[in-house]
PDB file of N, CA and C in Angstrom:
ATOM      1  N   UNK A   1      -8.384  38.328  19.634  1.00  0.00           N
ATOM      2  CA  UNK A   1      -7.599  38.829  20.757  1.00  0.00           C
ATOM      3  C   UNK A   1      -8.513  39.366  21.857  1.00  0.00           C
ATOM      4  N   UNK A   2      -9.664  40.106  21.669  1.00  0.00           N
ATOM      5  CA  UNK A   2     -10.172  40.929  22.535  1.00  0.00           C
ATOM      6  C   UNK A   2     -11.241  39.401  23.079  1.00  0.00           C
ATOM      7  N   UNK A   3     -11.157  38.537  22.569  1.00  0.00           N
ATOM      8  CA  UNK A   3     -12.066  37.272  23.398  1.00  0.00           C
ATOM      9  C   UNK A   3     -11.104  37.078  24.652  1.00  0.00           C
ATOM     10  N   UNK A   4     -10.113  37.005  24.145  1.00  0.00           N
ATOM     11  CA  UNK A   4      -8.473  36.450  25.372  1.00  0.00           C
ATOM     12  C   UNK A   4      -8.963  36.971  26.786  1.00  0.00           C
ATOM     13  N   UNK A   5      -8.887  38.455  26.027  1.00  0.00           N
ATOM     14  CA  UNK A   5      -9.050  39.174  27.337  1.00  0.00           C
ATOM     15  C   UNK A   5      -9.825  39.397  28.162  1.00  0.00           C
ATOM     16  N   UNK A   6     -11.207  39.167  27.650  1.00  0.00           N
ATOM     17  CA  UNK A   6     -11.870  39.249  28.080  1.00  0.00           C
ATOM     18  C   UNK A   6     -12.454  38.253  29.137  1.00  0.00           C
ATOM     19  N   UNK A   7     -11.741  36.410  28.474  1.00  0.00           N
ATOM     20  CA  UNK A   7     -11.734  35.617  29.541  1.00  0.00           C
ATOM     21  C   UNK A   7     -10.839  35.826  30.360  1.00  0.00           C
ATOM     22  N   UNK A   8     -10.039  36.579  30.352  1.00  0.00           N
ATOM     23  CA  UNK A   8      -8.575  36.618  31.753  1.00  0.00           C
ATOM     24  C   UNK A   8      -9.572  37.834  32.968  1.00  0.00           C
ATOM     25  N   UNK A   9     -10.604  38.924  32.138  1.00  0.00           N
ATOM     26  CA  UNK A   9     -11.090  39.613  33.124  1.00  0.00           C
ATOM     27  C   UNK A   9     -12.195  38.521  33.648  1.00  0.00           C
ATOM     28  N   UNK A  10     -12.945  37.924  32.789  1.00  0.00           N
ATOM     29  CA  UNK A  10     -13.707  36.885  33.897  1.00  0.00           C
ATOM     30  C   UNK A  10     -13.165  36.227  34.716  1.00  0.00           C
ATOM     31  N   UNK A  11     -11.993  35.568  34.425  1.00  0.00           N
ATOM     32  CA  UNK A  11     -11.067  34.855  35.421  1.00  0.00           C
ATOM     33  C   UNK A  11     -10.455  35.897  36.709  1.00  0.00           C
ATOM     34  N   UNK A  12     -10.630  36.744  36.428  1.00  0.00           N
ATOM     35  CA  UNK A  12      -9.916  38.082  37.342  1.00  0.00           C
ATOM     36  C   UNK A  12     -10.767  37.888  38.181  1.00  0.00           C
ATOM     37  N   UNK A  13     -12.172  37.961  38.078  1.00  0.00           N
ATOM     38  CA  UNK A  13     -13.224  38.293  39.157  1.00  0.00           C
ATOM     39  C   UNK A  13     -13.470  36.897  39.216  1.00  0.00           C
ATOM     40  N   UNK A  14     -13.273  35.993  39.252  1.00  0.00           N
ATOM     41  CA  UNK A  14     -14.057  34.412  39.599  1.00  0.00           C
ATOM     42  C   UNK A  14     -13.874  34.343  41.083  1.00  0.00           C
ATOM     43  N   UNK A  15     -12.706  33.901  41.552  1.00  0.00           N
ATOM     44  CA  UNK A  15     -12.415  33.823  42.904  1.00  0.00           C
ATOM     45  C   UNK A  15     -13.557  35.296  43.787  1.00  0.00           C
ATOM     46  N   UNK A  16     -13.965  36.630  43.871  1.00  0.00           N
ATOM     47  CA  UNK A  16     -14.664  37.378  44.639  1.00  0.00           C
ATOM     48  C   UNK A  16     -15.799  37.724  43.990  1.00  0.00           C
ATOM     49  N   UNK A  17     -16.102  36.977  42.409  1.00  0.00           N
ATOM     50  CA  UNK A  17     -17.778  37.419  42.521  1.00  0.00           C
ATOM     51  C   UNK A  17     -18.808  36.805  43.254  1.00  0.00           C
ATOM     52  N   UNK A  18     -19.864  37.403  43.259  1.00  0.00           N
ATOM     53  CA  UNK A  18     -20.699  36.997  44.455  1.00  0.00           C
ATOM     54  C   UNK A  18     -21.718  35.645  43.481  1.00  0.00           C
ATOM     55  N   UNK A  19     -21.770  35.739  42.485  1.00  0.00           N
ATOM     56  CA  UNK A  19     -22.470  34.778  41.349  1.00  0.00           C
ATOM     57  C   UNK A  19     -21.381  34.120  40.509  1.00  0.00           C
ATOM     58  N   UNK A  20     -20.931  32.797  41.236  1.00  0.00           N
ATOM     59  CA  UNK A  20     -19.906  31.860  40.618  1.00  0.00           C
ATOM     60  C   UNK A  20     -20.213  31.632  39.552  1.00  0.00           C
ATOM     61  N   UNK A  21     -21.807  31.193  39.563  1.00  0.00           N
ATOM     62  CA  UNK A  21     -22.133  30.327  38.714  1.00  0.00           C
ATOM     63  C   UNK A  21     -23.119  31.256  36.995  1.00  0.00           C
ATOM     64  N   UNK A  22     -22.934  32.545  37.696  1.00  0.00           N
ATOM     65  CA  UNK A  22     -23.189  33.557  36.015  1.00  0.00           C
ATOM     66  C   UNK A  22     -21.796  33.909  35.983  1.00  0.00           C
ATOM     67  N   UNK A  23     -20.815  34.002  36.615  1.00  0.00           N
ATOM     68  CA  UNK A  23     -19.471  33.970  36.428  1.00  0.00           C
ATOM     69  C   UNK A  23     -18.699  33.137  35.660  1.00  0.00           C
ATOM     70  N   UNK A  24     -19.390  31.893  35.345  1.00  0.00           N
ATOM     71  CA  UNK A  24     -18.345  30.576  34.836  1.00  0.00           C
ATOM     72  C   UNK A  24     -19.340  30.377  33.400  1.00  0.00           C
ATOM     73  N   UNK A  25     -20.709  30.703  33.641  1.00  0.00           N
ATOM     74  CA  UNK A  25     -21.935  30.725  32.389  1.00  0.00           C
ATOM     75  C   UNK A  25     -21.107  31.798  31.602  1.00  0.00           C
ATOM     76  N   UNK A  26     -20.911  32.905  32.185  1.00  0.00           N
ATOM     77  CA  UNK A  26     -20.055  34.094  30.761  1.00  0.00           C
ATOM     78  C   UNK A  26     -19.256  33.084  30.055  1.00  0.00           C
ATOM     79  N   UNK A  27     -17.913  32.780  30.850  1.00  0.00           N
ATOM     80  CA  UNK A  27     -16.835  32.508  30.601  1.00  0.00           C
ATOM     81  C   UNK A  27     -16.787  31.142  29.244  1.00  0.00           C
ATOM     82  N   UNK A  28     -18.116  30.342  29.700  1.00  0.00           N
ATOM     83  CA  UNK A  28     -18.102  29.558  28.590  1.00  0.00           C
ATOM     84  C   UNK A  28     -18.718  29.945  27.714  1.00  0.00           C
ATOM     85  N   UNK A  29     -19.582  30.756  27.682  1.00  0.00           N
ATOM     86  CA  UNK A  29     -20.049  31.419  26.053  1.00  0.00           C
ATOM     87  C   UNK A  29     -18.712  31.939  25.498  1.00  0.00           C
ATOM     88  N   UNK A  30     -17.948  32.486  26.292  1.00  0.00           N
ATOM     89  CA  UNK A  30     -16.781  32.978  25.872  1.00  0.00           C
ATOM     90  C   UNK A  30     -15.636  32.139  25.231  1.00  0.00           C
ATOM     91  N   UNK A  31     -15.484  31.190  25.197  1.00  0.00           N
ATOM     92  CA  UNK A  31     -14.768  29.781  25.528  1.00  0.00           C
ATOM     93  C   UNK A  31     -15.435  29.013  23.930  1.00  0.00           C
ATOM     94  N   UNK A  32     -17.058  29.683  23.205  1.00  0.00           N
ATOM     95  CA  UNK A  32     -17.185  28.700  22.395  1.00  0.00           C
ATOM     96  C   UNK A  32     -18.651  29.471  21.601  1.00  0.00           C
ATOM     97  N   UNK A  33     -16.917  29.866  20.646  1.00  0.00           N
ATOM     98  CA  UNK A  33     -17.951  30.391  19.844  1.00  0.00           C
ATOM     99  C   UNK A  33     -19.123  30.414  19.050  1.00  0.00           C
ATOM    100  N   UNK A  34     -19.598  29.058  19.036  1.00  0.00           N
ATOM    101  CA  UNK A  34     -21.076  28.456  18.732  1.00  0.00           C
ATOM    102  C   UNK A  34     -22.081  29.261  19.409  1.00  0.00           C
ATOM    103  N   UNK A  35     -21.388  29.599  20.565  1.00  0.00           N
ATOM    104  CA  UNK A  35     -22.906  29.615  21.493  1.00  0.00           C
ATOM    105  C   UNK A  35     -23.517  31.168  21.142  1.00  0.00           C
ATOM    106  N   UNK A  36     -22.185  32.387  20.585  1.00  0.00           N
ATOM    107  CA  UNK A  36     -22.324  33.606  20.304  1.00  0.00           C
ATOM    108  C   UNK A  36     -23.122  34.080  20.071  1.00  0.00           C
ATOM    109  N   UNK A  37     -24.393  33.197  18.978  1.00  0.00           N
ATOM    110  CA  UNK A  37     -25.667  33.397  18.260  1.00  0.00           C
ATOM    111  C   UNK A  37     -26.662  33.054  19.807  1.00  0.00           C
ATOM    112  N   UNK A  38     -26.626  32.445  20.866  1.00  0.00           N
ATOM    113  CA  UNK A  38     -27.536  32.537  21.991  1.00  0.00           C
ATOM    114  C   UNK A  38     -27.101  33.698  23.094  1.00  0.00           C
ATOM    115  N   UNK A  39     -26.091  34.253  22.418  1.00  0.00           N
ATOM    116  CA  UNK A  39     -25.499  35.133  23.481  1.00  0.00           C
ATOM    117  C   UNK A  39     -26.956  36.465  24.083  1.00  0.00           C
ATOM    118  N   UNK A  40     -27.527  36.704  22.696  1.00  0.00           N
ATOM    119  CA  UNK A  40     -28.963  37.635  23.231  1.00  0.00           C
ATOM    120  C   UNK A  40     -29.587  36.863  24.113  1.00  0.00           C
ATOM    121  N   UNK A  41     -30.154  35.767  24.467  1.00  0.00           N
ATOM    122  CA  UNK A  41     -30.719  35.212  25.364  1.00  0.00           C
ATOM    123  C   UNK A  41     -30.108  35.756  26.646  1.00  0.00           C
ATOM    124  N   UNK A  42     -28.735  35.397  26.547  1.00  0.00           N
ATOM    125  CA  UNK A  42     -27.758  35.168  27.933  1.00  0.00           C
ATOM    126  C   UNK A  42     -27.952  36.532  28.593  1.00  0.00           C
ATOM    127  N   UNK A  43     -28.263  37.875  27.798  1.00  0.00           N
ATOM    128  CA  UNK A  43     -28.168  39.469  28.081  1.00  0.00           C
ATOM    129  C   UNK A  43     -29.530  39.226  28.913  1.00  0.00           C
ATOM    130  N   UNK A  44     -30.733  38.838  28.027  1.00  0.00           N
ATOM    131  CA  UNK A  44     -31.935  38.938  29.139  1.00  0.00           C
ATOM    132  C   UNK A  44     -31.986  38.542  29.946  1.00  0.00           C
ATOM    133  N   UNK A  45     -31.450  36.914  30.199  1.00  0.00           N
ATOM    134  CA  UNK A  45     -31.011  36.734  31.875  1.00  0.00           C
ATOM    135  C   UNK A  45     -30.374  37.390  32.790  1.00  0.00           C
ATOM    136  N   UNK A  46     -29.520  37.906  32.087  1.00  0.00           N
ATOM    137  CA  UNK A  46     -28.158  38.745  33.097  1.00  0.00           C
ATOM    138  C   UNK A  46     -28.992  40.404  33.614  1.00  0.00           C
ATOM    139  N   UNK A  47     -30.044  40.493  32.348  1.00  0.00           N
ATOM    140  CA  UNK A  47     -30.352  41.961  33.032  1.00  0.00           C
ATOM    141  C   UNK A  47     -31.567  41.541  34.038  1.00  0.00           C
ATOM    142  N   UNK A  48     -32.626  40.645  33.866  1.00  0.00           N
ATOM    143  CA  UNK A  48     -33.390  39.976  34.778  1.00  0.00           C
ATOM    144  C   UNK A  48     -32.553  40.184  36.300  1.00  0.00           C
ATOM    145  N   UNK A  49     -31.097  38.931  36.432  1.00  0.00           N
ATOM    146  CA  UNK A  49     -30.703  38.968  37.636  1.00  0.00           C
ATOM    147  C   UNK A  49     -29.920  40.421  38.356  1.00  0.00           C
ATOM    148  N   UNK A  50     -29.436  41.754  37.388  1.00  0.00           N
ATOM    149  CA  UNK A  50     -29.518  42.691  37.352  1.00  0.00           C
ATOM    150  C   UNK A  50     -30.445  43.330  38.002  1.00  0.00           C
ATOM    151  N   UNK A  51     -31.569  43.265  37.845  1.00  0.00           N
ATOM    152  CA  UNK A  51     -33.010  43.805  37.749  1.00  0.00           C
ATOM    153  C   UNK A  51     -33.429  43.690  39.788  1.00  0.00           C
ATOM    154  N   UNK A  52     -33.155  42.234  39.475  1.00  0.00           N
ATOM    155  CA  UNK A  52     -33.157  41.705  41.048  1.00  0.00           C
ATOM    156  C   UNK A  52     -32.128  42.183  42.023  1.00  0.00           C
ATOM    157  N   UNK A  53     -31.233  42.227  41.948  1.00  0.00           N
ATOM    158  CA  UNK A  53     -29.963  42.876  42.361  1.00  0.00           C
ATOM    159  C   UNK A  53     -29.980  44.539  42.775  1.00  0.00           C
ATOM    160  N   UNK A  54     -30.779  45.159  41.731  1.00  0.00           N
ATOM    161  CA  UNK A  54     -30.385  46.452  42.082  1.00  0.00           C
ATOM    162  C   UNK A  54     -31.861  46.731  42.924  1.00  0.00           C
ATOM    163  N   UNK A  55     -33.073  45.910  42.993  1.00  0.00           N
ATOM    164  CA  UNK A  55     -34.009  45.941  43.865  1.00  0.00           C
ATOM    165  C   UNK A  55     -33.677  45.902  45.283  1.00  0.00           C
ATOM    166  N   UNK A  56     -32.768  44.585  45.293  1.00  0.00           N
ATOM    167  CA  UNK A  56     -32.598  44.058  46.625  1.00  0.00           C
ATOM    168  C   UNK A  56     -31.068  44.833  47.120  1.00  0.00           C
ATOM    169  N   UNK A  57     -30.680  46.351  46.302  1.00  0.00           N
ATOM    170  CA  UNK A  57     -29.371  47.250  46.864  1.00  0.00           C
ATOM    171  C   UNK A  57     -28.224  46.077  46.500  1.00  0.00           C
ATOM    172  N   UNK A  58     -27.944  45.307  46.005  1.00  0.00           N
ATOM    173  CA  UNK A  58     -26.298  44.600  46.029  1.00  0.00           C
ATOM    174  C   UNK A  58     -26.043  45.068  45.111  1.00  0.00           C
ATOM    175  N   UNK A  59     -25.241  45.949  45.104  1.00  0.00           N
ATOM    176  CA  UNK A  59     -24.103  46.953  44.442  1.00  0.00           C
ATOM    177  C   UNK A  59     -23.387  45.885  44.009  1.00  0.00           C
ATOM    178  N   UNK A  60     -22.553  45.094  44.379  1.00  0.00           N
ATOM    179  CA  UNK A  60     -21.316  44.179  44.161  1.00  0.00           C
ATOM    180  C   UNK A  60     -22.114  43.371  42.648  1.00  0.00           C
ATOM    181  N   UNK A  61     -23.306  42.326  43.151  1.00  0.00           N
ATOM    182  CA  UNK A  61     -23.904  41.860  42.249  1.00  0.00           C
ATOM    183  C   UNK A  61     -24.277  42.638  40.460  1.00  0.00           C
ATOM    184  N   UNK A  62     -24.552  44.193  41.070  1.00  0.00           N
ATOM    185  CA  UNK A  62     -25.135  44.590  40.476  1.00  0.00           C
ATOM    186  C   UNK A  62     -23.810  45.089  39.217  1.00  0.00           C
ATOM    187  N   UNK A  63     -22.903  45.229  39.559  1.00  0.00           N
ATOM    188  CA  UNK A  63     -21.541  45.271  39.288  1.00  0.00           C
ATOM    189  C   UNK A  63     -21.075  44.663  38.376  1.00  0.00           C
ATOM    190  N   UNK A  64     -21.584  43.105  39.091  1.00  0.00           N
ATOM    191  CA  UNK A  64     -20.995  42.008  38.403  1.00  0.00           C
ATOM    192  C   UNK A  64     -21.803  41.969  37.073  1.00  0.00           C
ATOM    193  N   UNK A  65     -23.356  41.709  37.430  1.00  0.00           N
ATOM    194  CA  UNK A  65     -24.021  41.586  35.714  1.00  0.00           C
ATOM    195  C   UNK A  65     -24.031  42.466  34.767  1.00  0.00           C
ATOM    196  N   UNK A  66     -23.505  43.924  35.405  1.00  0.00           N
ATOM    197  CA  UNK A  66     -23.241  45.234  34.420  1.00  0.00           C
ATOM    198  C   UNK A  66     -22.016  44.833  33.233  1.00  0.00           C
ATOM    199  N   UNK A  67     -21.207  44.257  34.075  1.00  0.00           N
ATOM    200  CA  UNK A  67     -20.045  43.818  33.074  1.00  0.00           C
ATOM    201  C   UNK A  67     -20.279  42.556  32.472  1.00  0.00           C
ATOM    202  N   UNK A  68     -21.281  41.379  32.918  1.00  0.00           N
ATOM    203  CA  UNK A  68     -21.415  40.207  31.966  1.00  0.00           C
ATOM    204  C   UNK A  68     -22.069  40.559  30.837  1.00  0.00           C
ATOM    205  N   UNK A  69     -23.271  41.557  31.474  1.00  0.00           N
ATOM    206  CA  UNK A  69     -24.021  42.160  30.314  1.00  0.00           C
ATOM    207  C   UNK A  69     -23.411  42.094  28.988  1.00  0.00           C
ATOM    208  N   UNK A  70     -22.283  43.180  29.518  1.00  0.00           N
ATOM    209  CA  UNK A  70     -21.707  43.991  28.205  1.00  0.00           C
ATOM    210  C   UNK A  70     -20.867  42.922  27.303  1.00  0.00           C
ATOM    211  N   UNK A  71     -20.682  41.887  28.235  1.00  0.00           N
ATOM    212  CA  UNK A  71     -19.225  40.754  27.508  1.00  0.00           C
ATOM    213  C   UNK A  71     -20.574  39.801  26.523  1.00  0.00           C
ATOM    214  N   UNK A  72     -22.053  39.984  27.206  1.00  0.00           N
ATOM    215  CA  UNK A  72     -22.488  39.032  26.304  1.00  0.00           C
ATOM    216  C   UNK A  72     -22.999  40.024  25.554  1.00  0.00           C
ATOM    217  N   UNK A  73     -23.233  41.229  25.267  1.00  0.00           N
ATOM    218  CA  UNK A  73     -23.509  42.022  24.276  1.00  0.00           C
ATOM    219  C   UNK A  73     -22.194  42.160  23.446  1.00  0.00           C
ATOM    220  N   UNK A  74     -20.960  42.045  23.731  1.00  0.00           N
ATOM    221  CA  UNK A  74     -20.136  42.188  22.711  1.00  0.00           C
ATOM    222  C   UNK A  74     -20.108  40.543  22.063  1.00  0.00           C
ATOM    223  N   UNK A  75     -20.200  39.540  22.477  1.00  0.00           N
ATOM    224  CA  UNK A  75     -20.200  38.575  22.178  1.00  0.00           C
ATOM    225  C   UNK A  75     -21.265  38.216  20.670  1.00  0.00           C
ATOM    226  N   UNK A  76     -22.624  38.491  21.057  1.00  0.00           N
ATOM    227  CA  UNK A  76     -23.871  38.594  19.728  1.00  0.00           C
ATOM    228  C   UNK A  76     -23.479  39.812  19.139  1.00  0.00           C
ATOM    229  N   UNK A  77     -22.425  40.714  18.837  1.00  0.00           N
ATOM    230  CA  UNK A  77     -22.301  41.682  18.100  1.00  0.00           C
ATOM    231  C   UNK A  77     -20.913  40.889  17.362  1.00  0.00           C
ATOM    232  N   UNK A  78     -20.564  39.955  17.368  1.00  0.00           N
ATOM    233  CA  UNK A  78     -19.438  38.984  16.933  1.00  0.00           C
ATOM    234  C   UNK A  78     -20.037  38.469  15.561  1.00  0.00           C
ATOM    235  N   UNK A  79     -21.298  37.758  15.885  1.00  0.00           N
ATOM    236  CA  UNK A  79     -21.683  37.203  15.183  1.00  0.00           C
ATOM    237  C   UNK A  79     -22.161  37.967  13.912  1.00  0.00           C
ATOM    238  N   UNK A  80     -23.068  37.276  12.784  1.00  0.00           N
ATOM    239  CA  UNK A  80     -23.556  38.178  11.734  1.00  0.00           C
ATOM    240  C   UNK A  80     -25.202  38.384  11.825  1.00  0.00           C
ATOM    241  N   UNK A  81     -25.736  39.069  12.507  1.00  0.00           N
ATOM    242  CA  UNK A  81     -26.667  39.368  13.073  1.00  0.00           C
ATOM    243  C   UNK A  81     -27.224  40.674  12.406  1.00  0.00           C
ATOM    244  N   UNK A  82     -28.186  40.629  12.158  1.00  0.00           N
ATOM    245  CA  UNK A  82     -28.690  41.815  11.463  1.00  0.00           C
ATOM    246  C   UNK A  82     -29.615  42.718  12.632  1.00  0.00           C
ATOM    247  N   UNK A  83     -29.555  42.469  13.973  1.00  0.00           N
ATOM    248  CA  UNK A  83     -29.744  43.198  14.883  1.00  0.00           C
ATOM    249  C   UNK A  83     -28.829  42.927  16.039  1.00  0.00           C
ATOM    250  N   UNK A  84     -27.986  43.871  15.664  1.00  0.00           N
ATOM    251  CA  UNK A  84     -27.174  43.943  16.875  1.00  0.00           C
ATOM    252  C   UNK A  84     -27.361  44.800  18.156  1.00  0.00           C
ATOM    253  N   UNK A  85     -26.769  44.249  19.120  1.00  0.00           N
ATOM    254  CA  UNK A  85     -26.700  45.761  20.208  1.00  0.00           C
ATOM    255  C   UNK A  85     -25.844  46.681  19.964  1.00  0.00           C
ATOM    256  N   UNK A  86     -25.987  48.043  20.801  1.00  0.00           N
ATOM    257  CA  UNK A  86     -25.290  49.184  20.734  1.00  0.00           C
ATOM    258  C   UNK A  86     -23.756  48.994  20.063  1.00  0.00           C
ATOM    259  N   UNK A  87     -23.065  49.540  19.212  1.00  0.00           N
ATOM    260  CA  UNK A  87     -21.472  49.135  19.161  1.00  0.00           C
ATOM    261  C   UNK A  87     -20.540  49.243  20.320  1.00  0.00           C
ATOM    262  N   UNK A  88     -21.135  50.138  20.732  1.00  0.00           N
ATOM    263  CA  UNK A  88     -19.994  50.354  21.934  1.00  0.00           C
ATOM    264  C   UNK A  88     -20.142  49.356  23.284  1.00  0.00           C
ATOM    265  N   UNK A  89     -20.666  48.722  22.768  1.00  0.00           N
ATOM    266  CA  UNK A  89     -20.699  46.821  23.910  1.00  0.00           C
ATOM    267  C   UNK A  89     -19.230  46.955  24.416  1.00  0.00           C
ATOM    268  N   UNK A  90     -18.409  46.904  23.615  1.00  0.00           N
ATOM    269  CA  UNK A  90     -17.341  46.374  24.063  1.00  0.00           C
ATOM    270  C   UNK A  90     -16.412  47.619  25.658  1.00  0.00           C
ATOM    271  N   UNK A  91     -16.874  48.978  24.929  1.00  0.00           N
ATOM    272  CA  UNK A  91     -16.889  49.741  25.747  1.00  0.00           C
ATOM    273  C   UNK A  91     -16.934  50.004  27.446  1.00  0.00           C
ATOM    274  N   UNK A  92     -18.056  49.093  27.432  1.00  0.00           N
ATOM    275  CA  UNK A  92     -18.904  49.028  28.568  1.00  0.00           C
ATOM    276  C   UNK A  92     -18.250  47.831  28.972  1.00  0.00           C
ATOM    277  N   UNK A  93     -17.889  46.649  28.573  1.00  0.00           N
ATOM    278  CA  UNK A  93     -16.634  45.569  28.998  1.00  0.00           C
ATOM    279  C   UNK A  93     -16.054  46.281  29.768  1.00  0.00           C
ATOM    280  N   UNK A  94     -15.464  47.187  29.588  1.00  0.00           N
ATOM    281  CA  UNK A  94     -14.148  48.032  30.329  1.00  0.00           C
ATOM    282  C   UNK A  94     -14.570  48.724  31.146  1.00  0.00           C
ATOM    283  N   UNK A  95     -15.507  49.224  31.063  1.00  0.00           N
ATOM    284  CA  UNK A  95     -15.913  50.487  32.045  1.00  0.00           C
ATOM    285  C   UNK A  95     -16.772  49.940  33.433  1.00  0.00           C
ATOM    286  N   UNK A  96     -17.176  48.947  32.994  1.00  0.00           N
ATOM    287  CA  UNK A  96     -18.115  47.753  34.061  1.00  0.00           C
ATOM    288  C   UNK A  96     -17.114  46.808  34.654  1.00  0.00           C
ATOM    289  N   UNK A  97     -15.778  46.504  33.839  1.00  0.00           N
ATOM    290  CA  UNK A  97     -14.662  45.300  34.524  1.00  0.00           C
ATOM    291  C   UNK A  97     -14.208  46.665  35.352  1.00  0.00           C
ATOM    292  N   UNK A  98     -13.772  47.639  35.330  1.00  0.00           N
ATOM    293  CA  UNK A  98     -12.748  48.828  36.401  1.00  0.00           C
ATOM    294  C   UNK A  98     -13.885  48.813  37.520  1.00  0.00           C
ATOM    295  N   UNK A  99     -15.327  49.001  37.146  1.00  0.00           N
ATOM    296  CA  UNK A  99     -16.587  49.346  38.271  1.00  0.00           C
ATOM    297  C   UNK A  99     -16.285  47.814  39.122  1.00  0.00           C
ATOM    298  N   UNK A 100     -16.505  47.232  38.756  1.00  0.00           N
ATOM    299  CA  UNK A 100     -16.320  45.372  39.443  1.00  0.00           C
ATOM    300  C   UNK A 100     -15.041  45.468  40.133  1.00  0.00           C
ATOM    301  N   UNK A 101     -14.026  45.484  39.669  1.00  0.00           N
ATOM    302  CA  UNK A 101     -12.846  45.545  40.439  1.00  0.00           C
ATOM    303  C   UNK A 101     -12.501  46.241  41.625  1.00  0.00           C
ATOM    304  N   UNK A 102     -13.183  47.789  41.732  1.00  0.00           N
ATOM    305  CA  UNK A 102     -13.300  48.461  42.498  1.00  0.00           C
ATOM    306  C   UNK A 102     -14.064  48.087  43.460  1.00  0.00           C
ATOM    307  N   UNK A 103     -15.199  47.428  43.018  1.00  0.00           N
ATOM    308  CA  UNK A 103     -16.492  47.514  44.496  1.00  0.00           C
ATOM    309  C   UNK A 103     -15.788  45.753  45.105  1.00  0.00           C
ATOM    310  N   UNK A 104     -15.186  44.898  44.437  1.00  0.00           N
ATOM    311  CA  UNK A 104     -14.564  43.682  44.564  1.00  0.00           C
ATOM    312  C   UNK A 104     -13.125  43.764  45.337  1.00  0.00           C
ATOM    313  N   UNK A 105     -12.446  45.012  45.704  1.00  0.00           N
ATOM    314  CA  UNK A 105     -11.623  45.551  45.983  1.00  0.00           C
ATOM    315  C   UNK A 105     -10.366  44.901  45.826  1.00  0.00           C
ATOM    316  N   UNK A 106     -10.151  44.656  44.593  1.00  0.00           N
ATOM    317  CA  UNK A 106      -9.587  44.445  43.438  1.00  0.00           C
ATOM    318  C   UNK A 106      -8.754  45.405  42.622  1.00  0.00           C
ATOM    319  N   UNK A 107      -7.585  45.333  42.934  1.00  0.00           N
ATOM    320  CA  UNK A 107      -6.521  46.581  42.381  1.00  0.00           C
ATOM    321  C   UNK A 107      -7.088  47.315  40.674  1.00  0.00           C
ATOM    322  N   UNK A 108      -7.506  47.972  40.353  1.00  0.00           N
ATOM    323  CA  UNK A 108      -7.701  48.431  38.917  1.00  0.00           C
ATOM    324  C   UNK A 108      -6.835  48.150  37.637  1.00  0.00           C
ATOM    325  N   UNK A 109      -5.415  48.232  38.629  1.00  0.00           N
ATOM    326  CA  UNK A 109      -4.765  47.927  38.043  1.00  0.00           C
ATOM    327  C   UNK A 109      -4.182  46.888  36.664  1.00  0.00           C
ATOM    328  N   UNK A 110      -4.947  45.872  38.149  1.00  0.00           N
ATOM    329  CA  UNK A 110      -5.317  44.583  37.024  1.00  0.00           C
ATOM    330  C   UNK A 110      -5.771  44.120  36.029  1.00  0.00           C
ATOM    331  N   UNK A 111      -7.289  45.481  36.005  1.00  0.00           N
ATOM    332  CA  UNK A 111      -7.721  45.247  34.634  1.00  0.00           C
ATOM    333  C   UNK A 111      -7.004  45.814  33.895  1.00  0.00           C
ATOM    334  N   UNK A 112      -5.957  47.128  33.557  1.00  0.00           N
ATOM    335  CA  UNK A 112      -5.508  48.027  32.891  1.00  0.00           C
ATOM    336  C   UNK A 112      -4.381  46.843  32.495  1.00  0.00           C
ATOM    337  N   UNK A 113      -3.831  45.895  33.375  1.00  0.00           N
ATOM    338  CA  UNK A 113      -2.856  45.385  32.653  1.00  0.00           C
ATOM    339  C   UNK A 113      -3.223  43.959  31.485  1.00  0.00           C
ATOM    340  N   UNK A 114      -4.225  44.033  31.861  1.00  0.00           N
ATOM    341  CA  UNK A 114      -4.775  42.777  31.133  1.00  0.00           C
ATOM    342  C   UNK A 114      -5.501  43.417  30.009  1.00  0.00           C
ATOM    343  N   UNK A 115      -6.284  44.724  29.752  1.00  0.00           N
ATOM    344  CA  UNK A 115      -6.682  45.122  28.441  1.00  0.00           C
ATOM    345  C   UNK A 115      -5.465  45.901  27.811  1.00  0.00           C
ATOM    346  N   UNK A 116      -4.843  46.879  28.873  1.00  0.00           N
ATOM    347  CA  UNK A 116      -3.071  46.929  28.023  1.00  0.00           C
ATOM    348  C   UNK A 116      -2.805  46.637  26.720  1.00  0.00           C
TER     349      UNK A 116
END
């Protein structure tokens, strides 16, 4: 269930994120669960373009990979991994999709009704 939702919040932000294309990369790790076990890879990219983002001030960007982060850290915490990330991954899903929505100016609402 909490995969569902989590693609309806990627789909939430597709149309105004500023990175279509780490926008639609989440969504299919999300989409297939094979890939779950490369999902640690997907975190070091996302904090890399993170990294770049909060150098170059884009808040919005920076927004955006805060919350892919966390969807691909809850994603390799799916799997059976004997090093996982933090538990509270999924946490940060939520708290990074309300931050995105806001700076995307994007009713909050939306996310509240979709994790609901």
């Amino acid at each position: 269930m909490m995969i569902d939702e989590i693609k309806l919040l990627v789909d939430l932000f597709e149309s105004s994120a500023p990175d279509n294309e780490s926008n639609r990369m989440v969504w299919q790790f999300c989409d297939d669960k094979q890939k779950w076990t490369e999902a640690h890879d997907l975190v070091s990219t996302l904090k890399e373009k993170n990294i770049k983002a909060i150098m170059q001030g884009d808040k919005i960007k920076e927004f955006q990979y805060g919350f892919e982060e966390a969807v691909a850290k809850t994603l390799f915490n799916l799997t059976t991994t004997d090093t996982p990330f933090d538990a509270d991954a999924p946490y940060w899903v939520i708290k990074n999709a309300l931050s995105l929505a806001k700076a995307l100016n994007i009713p909050v609402e939306k996310v509240v009704n979709i994790i609901a």
